[in-house]
PDB file of N, CA and C in Angstrom:
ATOM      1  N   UNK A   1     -80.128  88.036  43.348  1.00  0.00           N
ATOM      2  CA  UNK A   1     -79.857  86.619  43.530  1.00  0.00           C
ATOM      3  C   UNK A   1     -81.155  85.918  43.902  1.00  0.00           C
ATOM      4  N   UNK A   2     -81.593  85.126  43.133  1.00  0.00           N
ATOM      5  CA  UNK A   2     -82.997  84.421  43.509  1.00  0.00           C
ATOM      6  C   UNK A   2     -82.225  83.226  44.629  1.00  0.00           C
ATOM      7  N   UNK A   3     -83.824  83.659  44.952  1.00  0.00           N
ATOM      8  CA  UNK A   3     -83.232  82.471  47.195  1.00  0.00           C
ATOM      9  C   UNK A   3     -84.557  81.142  46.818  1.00  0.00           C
ATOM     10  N   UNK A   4     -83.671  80.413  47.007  1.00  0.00           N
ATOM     11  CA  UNK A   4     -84.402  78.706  46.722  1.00  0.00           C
ATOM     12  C   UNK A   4     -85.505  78.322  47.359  1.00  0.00           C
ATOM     13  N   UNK A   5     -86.226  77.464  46.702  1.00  0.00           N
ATOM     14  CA  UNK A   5     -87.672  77.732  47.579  1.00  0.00           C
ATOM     15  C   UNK A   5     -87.402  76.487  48.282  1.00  0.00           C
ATOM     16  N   UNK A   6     -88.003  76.025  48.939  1.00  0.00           N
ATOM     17  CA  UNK A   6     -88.444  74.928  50.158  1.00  0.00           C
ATOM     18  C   UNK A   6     -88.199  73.660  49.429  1.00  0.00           C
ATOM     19  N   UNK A   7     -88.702  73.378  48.640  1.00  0.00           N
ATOM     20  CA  UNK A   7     -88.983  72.048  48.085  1.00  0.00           C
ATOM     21  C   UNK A   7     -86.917  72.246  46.878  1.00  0.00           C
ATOM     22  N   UNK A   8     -86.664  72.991  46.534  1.00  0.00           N
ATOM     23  CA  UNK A   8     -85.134  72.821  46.136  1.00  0.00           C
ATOM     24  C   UNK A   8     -84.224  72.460  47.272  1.00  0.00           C
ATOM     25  N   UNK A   9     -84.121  73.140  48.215  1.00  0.00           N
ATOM     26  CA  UNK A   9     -83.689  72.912  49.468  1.00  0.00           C
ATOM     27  C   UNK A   9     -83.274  72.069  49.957  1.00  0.00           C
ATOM     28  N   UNK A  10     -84.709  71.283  50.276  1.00  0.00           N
ATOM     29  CA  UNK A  10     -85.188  69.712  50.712  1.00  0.00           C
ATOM     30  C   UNK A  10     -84.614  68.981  49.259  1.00  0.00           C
ATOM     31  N   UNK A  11     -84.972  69.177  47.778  1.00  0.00           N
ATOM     32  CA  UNK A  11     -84.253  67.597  47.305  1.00  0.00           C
ATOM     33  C   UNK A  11     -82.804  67.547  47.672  1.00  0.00           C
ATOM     34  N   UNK A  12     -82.097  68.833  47.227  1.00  0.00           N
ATOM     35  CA  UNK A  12     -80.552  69.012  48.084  1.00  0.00           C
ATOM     36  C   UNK A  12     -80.236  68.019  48.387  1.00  0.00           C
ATOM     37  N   UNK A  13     -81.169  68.394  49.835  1.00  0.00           N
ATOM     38  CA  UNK A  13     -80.474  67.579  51.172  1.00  0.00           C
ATOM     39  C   UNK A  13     -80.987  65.798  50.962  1.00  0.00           C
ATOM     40  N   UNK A  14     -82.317  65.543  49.780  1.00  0.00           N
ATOM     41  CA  UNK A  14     -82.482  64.504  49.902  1.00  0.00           C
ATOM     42  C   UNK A  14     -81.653  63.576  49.296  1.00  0.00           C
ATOM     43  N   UNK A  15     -80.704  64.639  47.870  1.00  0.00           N
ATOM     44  CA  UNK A  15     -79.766  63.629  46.980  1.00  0.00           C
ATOM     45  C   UNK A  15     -78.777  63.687  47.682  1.00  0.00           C
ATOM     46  N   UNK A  16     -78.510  64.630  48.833  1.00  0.00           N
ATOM     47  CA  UNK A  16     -77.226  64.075  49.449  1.00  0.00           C
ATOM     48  C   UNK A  16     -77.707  63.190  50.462  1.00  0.00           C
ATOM     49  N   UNK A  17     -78.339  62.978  50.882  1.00  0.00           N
ATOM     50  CA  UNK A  17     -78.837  61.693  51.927  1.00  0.00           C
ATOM     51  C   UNK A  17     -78.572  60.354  50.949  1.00  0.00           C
ATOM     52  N   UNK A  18     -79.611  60.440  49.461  1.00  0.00           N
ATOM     53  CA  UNK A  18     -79.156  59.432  48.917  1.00  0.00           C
ATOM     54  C   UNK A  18     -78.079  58.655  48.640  1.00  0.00           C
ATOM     55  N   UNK A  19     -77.042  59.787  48.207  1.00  0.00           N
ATOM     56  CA  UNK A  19     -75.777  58.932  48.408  1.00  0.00           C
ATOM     57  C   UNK A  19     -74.814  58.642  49.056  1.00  0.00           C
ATOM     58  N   UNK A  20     -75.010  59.051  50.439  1.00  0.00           N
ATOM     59  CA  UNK A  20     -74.876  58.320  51.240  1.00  0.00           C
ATOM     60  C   UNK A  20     -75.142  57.278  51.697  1.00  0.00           C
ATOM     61  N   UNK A  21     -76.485  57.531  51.416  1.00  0.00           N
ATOM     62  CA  UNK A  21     -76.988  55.580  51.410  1.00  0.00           C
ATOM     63  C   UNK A  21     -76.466  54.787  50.209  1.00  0.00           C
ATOM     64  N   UNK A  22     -76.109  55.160  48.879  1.00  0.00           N
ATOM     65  CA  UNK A  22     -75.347  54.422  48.169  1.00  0.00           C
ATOM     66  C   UNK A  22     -73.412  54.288  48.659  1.00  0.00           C
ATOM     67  N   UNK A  23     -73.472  55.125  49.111  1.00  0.00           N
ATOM     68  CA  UNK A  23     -71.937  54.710  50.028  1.00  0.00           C
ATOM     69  C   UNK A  23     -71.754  53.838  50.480  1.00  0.00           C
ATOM     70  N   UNK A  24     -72.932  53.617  51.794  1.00  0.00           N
ATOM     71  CA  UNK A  24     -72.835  52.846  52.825  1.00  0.00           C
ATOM     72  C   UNK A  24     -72.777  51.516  52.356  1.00  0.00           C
ATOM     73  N   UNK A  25     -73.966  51.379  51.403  1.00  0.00           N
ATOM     74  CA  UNK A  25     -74.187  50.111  50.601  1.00  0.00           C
ATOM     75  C   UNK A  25     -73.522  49.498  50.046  1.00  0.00           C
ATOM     76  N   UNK A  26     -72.425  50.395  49.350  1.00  0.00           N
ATOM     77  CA  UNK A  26     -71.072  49.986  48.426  1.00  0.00           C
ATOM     78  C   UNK A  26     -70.140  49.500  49.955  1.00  0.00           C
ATOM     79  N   UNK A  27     -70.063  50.275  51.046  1.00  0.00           N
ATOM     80  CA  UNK A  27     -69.233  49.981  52.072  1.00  0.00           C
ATOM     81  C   UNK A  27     -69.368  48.336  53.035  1.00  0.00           C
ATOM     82  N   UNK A  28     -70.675  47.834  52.804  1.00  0.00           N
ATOM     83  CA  UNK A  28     -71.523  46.856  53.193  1.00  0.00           C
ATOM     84  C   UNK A  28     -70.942  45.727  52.225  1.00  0.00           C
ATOM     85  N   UNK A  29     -70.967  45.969  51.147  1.00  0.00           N
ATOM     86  CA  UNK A  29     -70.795  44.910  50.561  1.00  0.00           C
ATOM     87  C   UNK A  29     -69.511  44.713  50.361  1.00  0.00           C
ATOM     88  N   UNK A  30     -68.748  45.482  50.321  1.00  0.00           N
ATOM     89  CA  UNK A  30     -66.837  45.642  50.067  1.00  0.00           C
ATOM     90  C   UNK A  30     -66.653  44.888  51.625  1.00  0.00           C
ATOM     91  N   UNK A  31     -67.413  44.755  52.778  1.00  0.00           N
ATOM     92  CA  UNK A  31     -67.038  44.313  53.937  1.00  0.00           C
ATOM     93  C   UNK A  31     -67.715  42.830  53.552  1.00  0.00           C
ATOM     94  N   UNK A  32     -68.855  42.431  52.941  1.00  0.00           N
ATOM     95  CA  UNK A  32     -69.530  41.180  52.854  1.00  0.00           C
ATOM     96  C   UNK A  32     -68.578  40.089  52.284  1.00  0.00           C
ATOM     97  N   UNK A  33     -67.655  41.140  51.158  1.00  0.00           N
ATOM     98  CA  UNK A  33     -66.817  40.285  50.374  1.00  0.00           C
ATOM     99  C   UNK A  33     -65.736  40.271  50.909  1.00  0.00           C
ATOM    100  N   UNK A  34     -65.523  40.830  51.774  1.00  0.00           N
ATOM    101  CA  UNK A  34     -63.910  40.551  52.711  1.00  0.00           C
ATOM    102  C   UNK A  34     -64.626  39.666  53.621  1.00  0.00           C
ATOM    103  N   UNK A  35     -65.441  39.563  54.576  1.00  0.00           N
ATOM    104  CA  UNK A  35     -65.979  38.093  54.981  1.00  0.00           C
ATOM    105  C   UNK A  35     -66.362  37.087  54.024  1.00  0.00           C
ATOM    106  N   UNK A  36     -66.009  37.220  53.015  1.00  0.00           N
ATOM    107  CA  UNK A  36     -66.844  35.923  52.526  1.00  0.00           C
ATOM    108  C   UNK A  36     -64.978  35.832  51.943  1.00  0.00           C
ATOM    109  N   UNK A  37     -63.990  36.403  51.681  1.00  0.00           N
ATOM    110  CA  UNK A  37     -63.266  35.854  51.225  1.00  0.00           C
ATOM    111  C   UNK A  37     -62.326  35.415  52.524  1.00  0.00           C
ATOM    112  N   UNK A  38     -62.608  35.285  54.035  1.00  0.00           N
ATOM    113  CA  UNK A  38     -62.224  34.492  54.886  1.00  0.00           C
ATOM    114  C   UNK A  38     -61.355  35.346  55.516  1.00  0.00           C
ATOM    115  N   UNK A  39     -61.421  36.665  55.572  1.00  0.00           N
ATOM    116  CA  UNK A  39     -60.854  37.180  56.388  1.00  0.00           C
ATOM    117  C   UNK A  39     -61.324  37.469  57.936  1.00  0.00           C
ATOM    118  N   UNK A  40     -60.667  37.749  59.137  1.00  0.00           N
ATOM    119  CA  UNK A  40     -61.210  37.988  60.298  1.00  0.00           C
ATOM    120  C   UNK A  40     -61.819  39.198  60.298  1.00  0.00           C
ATOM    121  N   UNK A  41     -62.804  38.968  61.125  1.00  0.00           N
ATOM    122  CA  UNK A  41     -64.344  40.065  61.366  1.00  0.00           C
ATOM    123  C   UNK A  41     -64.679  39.634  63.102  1.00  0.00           C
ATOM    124  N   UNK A  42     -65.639  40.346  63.477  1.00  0.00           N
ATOM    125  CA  UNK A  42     -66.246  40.513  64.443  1.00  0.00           C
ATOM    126  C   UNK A  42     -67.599  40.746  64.405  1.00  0.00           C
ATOM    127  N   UNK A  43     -68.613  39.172  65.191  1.00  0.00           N
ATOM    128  CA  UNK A  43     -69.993  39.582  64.818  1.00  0.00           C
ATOM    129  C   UNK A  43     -70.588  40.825  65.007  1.00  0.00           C
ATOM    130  N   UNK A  44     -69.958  41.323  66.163  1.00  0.00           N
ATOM    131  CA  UNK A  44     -70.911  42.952  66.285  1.00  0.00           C
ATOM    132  C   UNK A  44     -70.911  43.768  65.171  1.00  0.00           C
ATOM    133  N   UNK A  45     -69.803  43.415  64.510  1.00  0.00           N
ATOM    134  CA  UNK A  45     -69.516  44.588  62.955  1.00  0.00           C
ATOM    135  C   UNK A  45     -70.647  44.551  62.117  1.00  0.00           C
ATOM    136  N   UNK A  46     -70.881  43.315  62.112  1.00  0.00           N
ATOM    137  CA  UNK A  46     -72.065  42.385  60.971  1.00  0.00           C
ATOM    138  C   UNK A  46     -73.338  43.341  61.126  1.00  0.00           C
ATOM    139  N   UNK A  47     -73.072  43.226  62.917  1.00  0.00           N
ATOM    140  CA  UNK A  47     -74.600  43.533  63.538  1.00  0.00           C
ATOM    141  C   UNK A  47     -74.771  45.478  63.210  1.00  0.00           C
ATOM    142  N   UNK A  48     -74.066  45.816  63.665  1.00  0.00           N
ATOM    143  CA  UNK A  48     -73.549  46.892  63.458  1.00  0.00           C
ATOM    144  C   UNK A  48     -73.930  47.893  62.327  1.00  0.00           C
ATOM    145  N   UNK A  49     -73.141  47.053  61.274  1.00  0.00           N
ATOM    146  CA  UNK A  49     -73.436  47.420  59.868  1.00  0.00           C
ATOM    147  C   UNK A  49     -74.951  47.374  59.445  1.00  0.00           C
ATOM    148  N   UNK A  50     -75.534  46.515  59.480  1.00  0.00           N
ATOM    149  CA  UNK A  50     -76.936  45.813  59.115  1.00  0.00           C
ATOM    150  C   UNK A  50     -77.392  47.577  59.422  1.00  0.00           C
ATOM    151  N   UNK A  51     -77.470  47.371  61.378  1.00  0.00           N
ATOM    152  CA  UNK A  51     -78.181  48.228  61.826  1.00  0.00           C
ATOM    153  C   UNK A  51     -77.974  49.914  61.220  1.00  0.00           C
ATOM    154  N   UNK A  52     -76.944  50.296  60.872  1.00  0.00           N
ATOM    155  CA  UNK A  52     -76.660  51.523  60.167  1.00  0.00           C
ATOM    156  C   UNK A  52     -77.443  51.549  58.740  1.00  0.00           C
ATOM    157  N   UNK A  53     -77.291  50.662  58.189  1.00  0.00           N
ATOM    158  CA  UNK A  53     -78.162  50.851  56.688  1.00  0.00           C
ATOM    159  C   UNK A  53     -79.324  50.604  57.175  1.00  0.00           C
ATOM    160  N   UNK A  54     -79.990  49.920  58.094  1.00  0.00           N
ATOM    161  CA  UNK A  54     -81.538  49.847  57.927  1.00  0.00           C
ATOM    162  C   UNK A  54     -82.284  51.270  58.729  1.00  0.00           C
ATOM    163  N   UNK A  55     -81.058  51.844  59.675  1.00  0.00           N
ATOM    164  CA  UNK A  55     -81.584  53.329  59.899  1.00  0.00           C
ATOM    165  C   UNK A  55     -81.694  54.406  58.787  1.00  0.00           C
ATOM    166  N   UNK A  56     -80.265  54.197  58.534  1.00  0.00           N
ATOM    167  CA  UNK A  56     -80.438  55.332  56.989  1.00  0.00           C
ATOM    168  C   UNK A  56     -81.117  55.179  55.876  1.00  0.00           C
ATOM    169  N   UNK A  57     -81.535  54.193  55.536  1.00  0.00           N
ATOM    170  CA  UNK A  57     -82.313  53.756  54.499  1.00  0.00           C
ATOM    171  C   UNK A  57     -83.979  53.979  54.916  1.00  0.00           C
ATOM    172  N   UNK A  58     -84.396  53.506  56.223  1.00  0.00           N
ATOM    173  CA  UNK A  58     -85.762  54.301  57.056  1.00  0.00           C
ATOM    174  C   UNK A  58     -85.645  56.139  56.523  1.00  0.00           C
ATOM    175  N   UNK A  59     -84.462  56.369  57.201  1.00  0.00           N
ATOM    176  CA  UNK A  59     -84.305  58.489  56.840  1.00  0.00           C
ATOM    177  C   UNK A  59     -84.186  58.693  55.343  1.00  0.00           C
ATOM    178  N   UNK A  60     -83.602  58.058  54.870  1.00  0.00           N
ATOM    179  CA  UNK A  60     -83.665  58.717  53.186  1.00  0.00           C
ATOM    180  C   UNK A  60     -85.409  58.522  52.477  1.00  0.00           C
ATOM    181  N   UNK A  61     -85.825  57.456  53.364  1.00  0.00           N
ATOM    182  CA  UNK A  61     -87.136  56.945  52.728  1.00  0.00           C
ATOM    183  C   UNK A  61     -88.321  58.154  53.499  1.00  0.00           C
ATOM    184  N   UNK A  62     -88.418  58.586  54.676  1.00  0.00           N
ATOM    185  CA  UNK A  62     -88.716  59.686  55.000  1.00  0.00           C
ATOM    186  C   UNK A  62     -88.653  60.482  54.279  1.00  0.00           C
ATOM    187  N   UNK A  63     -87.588  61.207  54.030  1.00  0.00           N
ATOM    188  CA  UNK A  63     -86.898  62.226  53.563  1.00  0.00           C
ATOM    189  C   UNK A  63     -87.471  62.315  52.101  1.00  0.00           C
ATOM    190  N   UNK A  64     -87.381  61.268  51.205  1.00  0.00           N
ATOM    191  CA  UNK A  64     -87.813  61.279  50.535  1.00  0.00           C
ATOM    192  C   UNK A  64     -90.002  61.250  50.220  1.00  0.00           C
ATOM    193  N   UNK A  65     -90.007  60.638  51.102  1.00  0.00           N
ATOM    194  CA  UNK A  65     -91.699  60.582  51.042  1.00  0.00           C
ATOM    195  C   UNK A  65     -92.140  62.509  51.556  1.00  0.00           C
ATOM    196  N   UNK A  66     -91.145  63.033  52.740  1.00  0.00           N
ATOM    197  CA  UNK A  66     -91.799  64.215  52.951  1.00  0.00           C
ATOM    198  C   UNK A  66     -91.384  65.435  51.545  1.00  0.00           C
ATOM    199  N   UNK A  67     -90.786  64.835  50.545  1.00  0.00           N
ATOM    200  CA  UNK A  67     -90.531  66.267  49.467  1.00  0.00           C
ATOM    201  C   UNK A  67     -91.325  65.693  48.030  1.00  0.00           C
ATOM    202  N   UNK A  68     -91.688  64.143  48.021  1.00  0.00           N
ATOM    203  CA  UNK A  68     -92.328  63.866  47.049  1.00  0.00           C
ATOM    204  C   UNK A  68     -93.277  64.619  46.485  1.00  0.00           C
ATOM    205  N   UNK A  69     -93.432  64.654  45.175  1.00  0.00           N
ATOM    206  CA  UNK A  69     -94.553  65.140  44.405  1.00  0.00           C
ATOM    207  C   UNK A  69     -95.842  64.607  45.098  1.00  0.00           C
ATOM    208  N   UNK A  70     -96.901  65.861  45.217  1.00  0.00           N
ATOM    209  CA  UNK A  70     -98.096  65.211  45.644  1.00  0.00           C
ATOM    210  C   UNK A  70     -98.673  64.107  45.437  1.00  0.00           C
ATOM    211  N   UNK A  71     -98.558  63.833  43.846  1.00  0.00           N
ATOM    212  CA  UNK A  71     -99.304  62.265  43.254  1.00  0.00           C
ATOM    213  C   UNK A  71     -98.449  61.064  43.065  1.00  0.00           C
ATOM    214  N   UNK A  72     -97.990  61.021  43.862  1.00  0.00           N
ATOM    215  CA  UNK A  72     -97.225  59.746  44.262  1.00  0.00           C
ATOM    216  C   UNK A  72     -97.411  59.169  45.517  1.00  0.00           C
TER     217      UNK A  72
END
């Protein structure tokens, strides 16, 4: 059984980071459009939300810069 090297490993974990961040994003905006179509919300949610995608989106961007191809 060949055993995965380092850099397979790491994209793995980086395409599953990615879509998670495409989750969240889809989850962000399915909430943008239930506030915008006038339903009740709570500013902390707003705040909340923001703050979750701009962390995970920082870690996938990590994540991604530490497995990148050298010449990039």
């Amino acid at each position: 059984m060949k055993k995965p090297g380092r850099g397979s490993v790491w994209s793995n974990d980086t395409m599953q980071l990615s879509q998670a961040l495409k989750v969240l994003a889809a989850v962000a905006i399915a909430f943008g459009l239930h506030v915008q179509g006038g339903a009740a919300y709570e500013p902390r949610t707003v705040g909340a939300l923001a703050l979750r995608l701009a962390f995970w989106s920082v870690v996938a961007g990590l994540a991604w810069w530490a497995v990148r191809p050298k010449g990039l």
